[in-house]
N, C-alpha and C. Protein backbone atom coordinates (compact mmCIF):
# COMPACT_ATOMS: atom_id res chain seq x y z
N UNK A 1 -13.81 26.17 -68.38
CA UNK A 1 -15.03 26.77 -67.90
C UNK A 1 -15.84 27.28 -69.09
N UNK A 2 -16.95 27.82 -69.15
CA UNK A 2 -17.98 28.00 -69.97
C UNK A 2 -17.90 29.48 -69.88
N UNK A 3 -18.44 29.60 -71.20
CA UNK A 3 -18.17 31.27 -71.55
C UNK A 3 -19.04 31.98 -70.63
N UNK A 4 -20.00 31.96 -69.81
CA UNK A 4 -20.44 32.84 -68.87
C UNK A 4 -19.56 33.14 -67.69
N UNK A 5 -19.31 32.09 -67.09
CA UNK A 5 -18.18 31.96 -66.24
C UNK A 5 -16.90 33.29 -66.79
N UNK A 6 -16.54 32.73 -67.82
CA UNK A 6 -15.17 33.41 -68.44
C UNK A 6 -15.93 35.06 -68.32
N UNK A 7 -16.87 35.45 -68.54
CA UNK A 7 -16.81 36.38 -68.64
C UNK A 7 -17.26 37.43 -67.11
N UNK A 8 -18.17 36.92 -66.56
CA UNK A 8 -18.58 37.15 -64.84
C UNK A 8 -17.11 37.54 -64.55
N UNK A 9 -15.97 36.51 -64.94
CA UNK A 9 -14.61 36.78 -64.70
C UNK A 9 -14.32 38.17 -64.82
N UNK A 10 -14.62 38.57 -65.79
CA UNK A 10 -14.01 39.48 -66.78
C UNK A 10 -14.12 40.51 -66.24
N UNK A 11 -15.47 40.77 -65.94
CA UNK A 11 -16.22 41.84 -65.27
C UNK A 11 -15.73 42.08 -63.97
N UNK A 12 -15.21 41.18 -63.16
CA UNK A 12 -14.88 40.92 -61.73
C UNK A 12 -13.28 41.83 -61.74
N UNK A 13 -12.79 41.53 -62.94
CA UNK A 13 -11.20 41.88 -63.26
C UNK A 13 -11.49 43.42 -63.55
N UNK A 14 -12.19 43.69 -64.35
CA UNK A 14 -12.23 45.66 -64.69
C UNK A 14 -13.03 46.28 -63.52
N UNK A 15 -13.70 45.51 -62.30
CA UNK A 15 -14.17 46.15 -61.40
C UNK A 15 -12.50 46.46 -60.73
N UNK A 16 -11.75 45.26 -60.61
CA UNK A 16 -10.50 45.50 -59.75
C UNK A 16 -9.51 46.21 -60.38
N UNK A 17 -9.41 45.96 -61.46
CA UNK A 17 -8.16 47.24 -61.96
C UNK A 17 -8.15 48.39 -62.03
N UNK A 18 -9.61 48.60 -62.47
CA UNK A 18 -10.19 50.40 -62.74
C UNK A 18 -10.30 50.99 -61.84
N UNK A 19 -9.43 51.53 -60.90
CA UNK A 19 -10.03 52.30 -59.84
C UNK A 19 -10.14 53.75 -60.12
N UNK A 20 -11.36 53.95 -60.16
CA UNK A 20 -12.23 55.19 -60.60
C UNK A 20 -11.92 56.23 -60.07
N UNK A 21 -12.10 56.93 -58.62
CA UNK A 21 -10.85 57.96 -57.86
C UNK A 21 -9.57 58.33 -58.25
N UNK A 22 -9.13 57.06 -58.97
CA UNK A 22 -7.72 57.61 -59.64
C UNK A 22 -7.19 58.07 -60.39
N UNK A 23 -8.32 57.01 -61.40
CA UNK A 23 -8.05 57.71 -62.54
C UNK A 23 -8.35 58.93 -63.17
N UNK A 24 -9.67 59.61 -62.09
CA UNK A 24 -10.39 60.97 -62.19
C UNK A 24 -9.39 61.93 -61.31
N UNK A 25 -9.12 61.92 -60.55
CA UNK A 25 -8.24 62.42 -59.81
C UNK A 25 -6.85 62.63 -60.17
N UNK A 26 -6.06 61.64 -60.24
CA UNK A 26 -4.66 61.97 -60.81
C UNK A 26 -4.75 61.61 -62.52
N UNK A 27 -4.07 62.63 -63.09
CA UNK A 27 -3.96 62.71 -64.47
C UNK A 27 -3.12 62.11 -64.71
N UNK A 28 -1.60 61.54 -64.16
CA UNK A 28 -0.56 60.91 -64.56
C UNK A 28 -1.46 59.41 -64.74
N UNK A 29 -2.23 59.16 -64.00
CA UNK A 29 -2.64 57.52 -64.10
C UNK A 29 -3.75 57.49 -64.88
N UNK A 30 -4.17 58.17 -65.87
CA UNK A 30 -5.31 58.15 -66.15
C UNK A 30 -4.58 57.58 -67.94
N UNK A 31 -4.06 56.24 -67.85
CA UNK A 31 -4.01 55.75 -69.05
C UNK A 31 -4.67 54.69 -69.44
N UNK A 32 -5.53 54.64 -69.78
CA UNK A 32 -6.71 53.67 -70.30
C UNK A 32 -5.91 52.10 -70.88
N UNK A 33 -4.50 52.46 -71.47
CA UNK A 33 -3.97 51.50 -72.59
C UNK A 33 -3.59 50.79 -71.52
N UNK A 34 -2.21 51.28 -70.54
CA UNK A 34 -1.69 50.56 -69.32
C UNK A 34 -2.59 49.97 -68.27
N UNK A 35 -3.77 50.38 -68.21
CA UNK A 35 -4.72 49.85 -66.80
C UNK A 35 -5.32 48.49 -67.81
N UNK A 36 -5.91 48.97 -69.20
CA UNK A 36 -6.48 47.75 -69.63
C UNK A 36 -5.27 46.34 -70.39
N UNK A 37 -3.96 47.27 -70.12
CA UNK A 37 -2.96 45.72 -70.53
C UNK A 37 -2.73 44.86 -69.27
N UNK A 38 -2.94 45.46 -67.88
CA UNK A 38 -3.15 44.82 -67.09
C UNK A 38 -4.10 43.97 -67.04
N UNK A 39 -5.35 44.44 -67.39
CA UNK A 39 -6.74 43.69 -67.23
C UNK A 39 -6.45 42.80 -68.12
N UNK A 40 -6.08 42.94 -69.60
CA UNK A 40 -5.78 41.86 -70.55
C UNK A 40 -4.90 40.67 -69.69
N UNK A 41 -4.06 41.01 -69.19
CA UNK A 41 -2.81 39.89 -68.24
C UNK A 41 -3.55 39.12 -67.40
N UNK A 42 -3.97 39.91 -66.51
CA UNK A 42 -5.09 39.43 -66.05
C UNK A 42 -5.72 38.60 -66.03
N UNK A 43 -6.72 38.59 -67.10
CA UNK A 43 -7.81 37.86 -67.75
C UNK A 43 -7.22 36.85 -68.71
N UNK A 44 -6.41 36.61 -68.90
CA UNK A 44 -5.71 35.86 -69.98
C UNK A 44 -5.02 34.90 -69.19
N UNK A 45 -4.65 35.13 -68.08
CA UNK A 45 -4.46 34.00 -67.10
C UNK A 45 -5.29 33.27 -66.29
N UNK A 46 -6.53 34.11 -66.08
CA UNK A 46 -7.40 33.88 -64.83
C UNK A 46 -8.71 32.41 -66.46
N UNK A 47 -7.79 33.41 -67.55
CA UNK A 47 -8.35 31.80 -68.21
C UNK A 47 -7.88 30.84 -68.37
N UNK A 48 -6.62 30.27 -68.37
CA UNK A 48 -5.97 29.00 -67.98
C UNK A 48 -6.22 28.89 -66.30
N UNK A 49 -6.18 29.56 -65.18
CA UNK A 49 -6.66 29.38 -63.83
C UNK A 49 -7.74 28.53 -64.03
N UNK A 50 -8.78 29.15 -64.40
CA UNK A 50 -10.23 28.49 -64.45
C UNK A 50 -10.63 27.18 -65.62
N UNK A 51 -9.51 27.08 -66.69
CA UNK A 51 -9.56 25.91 -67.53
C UNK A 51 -8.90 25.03 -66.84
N UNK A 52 -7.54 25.46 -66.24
CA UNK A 52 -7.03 24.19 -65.10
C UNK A 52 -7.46 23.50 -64.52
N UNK A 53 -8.71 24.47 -63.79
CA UNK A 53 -9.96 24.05 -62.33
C UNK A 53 -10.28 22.73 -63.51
N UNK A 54 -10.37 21.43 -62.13
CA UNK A 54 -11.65 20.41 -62.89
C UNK A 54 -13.13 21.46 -63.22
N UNK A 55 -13.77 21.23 -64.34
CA UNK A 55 -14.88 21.60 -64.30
C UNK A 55 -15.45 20.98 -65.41
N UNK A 56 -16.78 21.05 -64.95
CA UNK A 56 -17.91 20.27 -65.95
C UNK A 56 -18.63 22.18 -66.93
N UNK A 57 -19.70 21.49 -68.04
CA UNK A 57 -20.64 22.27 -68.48
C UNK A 57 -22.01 22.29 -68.05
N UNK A 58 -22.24 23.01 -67.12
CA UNK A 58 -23.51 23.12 -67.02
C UNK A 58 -24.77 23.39 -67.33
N UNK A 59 -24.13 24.44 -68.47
CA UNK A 59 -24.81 24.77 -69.39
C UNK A 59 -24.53 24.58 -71.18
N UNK A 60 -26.20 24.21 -71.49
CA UNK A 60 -25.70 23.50 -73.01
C UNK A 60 -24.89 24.66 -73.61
N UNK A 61 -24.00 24.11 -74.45
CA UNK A 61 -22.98 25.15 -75.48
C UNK A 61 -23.73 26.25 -76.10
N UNK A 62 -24.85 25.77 -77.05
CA UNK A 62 -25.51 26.81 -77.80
C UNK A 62 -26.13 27.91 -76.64
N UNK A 63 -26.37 27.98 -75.67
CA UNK A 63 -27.28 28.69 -74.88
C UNK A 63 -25.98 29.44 -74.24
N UNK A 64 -24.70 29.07 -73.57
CA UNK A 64 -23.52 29.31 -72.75
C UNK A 64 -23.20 30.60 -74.06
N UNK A 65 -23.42 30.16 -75.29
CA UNK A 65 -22.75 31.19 -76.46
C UNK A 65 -23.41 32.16 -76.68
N UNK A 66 -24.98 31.93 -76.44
CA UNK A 66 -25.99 33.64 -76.88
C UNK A 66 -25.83 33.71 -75.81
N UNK A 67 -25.78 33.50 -74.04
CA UNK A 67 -25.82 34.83 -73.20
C UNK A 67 -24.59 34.93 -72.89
N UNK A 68 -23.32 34.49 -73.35
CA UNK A 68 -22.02 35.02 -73.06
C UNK A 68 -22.27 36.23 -73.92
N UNK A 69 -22.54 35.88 -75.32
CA UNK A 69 -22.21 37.28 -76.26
C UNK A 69 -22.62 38.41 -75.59
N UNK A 70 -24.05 38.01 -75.52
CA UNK A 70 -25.43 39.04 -74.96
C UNK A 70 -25.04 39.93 -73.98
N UNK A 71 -24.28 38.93 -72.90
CA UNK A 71 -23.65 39.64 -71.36
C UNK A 71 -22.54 40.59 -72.10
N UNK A 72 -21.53 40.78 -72.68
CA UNK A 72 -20.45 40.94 -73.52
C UNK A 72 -21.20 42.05 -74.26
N UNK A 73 -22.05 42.05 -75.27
CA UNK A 73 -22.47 43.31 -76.19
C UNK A 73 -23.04 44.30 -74.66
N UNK A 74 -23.97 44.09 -73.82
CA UNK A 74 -24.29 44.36 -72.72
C UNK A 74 -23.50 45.60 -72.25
N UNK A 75 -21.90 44.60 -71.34
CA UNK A 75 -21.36 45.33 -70.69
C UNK A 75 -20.67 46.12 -71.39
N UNK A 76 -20.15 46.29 -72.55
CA UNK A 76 -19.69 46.90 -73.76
C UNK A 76 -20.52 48.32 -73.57
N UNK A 77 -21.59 47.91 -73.92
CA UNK A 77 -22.48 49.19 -74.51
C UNK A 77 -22.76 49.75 -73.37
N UNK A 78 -22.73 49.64 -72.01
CA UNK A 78 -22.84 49.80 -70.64
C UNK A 78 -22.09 50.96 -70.44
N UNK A 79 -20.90 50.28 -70.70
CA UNK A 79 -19.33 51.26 -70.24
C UNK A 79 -19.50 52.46 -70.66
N UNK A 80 -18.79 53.22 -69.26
CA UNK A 80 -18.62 54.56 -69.54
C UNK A 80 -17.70 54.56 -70.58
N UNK A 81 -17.19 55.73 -71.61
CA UNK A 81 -16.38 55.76 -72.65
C UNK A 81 -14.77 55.52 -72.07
N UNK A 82 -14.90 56.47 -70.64
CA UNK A 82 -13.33 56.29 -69.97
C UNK A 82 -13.09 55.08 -70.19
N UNK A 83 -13.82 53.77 -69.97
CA UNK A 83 -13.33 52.58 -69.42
C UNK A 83 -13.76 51.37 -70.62
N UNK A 84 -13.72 51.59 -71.52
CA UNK A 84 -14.19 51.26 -72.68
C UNK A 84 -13.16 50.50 -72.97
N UNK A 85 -12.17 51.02 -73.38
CA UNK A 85 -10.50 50.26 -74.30
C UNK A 85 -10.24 49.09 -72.57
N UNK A 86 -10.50 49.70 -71.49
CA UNK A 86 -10.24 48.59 -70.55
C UNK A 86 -11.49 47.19 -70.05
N UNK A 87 -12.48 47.69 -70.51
CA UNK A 87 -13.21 46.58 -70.77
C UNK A 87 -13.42 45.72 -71.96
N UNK A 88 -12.92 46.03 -73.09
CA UNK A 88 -12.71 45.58 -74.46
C UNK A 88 -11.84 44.46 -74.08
N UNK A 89 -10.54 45.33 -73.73
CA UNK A 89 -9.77 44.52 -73.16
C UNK A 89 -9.30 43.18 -72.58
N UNK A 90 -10.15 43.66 -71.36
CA UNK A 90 -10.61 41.98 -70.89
C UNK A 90 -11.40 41.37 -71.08
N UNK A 91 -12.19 41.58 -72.10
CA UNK A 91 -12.90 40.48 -72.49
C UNK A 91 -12.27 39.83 -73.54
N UNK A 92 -11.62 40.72 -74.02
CA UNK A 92 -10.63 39.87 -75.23
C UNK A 92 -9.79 38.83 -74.99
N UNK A 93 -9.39 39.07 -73.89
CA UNK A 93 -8.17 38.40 -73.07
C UNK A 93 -9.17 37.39 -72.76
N UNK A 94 -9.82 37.28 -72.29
CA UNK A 94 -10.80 35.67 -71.45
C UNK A 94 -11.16 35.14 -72.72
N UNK A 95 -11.51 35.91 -73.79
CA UNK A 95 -12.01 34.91 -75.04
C UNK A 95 -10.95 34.47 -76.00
N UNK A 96 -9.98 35.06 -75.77
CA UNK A 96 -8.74 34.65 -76.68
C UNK A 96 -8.38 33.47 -76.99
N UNK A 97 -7.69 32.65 -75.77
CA UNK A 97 -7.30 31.62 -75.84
C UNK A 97 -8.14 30.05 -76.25
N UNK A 98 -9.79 30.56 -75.97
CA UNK A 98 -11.07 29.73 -77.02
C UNK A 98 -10.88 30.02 -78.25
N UNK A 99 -10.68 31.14 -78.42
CA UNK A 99 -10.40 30.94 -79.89
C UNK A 99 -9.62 31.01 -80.68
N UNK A 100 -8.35 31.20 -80.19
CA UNK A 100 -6.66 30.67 -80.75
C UNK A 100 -7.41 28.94 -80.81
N UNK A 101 -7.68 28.33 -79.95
CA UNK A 101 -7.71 26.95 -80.20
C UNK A 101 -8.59 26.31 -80.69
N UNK A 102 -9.65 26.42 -80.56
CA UNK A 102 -11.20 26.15 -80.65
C UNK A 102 -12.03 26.60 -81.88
N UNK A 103 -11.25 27.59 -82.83
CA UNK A 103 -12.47 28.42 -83.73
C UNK A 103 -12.48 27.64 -84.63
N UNK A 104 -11.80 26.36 -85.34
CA UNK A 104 -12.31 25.46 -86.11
C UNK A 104 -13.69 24.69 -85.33
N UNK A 105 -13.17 24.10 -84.47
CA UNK A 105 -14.56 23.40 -83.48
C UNK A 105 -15.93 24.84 -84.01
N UNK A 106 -15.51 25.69 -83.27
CA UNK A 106 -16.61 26.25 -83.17
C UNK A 106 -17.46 26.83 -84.17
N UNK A 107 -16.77 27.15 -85.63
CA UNK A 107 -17.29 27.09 -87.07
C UNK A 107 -17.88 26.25 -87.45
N UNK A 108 -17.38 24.83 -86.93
CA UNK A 108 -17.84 23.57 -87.26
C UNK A 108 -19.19 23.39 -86.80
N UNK A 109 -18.87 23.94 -85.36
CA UNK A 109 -20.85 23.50 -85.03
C UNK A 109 -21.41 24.71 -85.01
N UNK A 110 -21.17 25.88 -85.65
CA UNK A 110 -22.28 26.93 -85.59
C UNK A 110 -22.72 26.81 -86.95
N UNK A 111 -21.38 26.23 -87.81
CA UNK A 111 -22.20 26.10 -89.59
C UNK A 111 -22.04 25.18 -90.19
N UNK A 112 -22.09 24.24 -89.61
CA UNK A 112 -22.03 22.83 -90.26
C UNK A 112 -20.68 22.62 -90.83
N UNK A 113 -19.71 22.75 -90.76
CA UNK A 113 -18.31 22.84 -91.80
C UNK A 113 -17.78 21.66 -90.56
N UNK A 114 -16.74 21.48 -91.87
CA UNK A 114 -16.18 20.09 -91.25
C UNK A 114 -14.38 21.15 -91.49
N UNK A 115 -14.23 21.74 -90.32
CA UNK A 115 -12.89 22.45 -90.55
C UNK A 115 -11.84 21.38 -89.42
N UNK A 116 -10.50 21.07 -89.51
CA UNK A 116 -9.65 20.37 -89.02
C UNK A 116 -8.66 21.51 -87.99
N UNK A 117 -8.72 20.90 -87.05
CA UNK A 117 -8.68 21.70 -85.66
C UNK A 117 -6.79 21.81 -85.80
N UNK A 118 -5.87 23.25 -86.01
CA UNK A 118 -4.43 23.32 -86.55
C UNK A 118 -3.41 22.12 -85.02
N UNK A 119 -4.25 22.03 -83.98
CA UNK A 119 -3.41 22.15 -82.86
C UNK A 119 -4.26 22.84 -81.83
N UNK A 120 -3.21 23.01 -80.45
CA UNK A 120 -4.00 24.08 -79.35
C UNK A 120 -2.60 24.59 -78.75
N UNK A 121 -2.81 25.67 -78.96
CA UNK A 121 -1.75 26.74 -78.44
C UNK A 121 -1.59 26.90 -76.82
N UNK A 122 -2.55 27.02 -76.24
CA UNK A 122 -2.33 26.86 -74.85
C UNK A 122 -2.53 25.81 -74.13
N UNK A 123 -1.54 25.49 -73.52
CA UNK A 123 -1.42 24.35 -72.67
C UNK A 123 -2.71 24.35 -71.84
N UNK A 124 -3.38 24.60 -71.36
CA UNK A 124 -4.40 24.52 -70.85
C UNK A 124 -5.65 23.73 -71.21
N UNK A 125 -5.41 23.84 -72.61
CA UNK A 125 -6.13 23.06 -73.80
C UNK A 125 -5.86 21.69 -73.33
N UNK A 126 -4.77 21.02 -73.65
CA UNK A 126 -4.33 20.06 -73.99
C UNK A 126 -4.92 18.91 -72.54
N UNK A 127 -4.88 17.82 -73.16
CA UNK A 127 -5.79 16.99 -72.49
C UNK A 127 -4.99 16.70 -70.82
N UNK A 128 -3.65 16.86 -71.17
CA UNK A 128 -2.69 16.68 -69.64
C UNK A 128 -3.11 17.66 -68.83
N UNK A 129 -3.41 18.70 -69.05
CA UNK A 129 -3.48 19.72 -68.35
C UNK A 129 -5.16 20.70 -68.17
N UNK A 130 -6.07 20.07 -68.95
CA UNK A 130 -7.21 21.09 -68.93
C UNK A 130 -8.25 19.81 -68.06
N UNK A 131 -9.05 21.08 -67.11
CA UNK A 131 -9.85 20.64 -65.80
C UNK A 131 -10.91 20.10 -66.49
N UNK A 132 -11.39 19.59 -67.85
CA UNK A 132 -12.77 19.47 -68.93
C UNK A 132 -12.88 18.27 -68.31
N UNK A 133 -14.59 17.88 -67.36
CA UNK A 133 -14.87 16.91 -67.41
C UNK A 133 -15.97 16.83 -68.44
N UNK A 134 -16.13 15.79 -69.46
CA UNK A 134 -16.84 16.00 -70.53
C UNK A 134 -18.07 15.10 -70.24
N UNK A 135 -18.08 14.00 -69.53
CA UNK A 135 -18.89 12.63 -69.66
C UNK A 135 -19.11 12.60 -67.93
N UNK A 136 -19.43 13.38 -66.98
CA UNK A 136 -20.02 13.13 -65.83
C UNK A 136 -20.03 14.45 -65.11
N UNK A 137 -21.05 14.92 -64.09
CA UNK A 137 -21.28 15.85 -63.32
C UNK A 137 -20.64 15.54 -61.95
N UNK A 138 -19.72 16.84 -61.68
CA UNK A 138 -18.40 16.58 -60.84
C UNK A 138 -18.96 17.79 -59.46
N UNK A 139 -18.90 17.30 -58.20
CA UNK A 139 -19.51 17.90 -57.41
C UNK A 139 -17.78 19.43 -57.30
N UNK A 140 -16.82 18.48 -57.85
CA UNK A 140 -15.68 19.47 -57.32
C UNK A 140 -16.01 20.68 -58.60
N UNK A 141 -16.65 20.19 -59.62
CA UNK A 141 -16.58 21.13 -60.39
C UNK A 141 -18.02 22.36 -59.98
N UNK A 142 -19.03 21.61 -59.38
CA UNK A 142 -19.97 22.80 -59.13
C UNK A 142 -19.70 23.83 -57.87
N UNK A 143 -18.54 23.17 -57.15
CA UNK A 143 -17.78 23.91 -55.95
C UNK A 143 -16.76 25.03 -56.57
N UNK A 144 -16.03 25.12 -57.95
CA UNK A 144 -15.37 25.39 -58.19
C UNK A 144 -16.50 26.63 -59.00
N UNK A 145 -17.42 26.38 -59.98
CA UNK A 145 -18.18 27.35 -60.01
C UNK A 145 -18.81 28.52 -59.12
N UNK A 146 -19.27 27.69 -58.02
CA UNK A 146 -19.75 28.15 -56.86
C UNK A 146 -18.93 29.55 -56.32
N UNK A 147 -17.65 29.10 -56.43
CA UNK A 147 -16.62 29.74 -56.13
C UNK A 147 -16.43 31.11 -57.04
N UNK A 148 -16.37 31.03 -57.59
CA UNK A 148 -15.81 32.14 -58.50
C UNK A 148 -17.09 32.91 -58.76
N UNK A 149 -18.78 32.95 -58.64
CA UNK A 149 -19.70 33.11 -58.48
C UNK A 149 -19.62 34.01 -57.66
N UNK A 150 -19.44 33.41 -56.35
CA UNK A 150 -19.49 33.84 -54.85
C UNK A 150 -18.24 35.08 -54.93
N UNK A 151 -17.19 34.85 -55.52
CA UNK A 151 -15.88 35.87 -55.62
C UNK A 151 -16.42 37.02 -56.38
N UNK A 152 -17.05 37.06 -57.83
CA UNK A 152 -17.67 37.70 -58.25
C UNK A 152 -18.51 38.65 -57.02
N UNK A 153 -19.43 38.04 -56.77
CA UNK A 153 -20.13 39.00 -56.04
C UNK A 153 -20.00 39.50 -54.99
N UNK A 154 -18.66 39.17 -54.24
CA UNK A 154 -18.16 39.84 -53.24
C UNK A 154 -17.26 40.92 -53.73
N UNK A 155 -16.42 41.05 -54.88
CA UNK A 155 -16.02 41.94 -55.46
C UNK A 155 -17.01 43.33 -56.01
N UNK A 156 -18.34 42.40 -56.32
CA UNK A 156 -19.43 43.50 -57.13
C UNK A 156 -19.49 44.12 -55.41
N UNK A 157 -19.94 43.51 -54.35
CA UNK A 157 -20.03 44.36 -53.07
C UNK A 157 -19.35 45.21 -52.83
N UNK A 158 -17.93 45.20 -53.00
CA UNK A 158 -17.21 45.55 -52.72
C UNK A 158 -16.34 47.23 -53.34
N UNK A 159 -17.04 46.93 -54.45
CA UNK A 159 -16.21 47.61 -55.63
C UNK A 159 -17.44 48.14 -56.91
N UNK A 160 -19.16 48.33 -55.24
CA UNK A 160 -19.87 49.00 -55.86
C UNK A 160 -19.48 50.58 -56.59
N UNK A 161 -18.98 51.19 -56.00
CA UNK A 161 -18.92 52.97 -56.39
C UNK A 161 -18.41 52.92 -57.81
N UNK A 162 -17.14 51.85 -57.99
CA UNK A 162 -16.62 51.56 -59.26
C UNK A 162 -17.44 50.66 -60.26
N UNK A 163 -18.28 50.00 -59.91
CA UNK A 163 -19.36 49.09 -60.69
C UNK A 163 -20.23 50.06 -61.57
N UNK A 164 -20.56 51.12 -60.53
CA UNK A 164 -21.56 52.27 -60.67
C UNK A 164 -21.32 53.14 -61.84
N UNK A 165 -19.55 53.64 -61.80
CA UNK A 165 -19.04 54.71 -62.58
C UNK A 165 -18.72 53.94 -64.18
N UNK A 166 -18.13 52.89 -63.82
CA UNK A 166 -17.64 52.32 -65.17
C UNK A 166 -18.60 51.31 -65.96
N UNK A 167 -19.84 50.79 -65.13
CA UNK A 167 -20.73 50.77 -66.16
C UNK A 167 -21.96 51.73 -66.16
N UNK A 168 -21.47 52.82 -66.42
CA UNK A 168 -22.80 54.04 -66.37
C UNK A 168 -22.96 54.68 -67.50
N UNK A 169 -23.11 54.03 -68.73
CA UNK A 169 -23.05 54.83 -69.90
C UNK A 169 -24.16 56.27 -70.17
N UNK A 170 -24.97 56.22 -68.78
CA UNK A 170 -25.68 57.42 -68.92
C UNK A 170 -24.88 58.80 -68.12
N UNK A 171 -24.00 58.14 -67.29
CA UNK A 171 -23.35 58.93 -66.42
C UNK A 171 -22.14 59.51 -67.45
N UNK A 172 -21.53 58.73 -68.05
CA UNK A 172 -20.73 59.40 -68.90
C UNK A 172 -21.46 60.70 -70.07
N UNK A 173 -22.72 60.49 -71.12
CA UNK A 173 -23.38 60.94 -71.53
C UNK A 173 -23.64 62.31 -70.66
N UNK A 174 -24.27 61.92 -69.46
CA UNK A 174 -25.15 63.21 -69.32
C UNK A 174 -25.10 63.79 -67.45
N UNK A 175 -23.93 62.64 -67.53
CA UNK A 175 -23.71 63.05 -66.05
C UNK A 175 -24.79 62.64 -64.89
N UNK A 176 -26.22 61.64 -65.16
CA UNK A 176 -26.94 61.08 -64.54
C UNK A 176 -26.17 60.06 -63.82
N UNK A 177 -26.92 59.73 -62.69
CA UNK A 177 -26.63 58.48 -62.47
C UNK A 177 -27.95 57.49 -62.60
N UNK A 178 -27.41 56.04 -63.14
CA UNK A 178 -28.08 55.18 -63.77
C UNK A 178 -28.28 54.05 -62.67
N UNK A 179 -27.79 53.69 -62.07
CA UNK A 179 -27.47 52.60 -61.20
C UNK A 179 -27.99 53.33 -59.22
N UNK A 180 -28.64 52.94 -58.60
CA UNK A 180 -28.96 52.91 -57.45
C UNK A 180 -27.83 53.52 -56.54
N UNK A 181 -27.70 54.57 -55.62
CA UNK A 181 -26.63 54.49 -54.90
C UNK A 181 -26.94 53.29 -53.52
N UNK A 182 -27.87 52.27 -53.04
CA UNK A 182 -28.18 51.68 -52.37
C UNK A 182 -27.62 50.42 -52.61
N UNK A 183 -27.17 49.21 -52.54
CA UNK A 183 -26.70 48.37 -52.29
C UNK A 183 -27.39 46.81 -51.41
């Protein structure tokens, strides 16, 4: 899947792990390291899940790479401070395994270098096993987007109050709220 995708993911994963009531509420659970090694597990699977899926690119590479970052510096700078090490987290985890395998490729075409690719560490990569249709537009693959789109935003429905708190970097600051209580 394409780095927007991977990351919509991402976001979908720290809406579900972080539950905000709890961690404000009970002090025993309020460990940032343990909630975001989950989210890392998480997300680090839900990226071989979604590299498994057949899927095409829908979007050109260079463009998939400035608004993945963009979305990514975004929700970063978004986050309340509580939830910070757990959104780091998973985004690390969804981008990891691109670039355990891929960061020769991707040096190669961001700077012209002709670097030789070591291998690919995750099976997911590898041509037996990864969903990459490269050379045709696959209706199973825009179903499979569709999908995880649609999951996304039933989770954002769902898991507004927590959407609200953990990306409210004004709410952390100054105790405003930044985000609509309406829906």
């Amino acid at each position: 899947m394409n780095l927007i995708i991977h990351t919509t993911t991402a976001i979908g994963i720290v809406l579900l792990v972080a539950d905000t009531s709890k961690i404000v509420v009970h002090k025993k659970l309020n460990n940032p390291f343990l909630t975001g090694l989950l989210a890392f597990t998480i997300g680090f699977i839900s990226h071989a899940v979604l590299d498994y899926l057949p899927h095409c690119y829908p979007v050109p590479q260079t463009i998939d790479g400035i608004l993945g970052i963009i979305m990514i510096i975004t929700m970063v700078s978004l986050t309340n401070k509580k939830y910070r090490l757990i959104t780091v987290l998973t985004f690390m985890a969804v981008l990891l395994p691109d670039l355990v395998d891929q960061w020769p490729l991707i040096l190669n075409k961001c700077f012209g270098l002709n670097l030789t690719p070591a291998g690919q560490f995750c099976p997911w990569h590898w041509s037996r096993f990864s969903g990459s249709i490269y050379n045709q537009v696959s209706d199973v693959s825009t179903l499979n987007h569709i999908i995880v789109l649609l999951a996304f935003g039933v989770i954002c429905r769902f898991k507004w109050s927590e959407l609200k708190v953990i990306f409210n970097r004004k709410k952390s600051l100054n105790n405003s709220i930044c985000f609509s209580d309406s829906f």
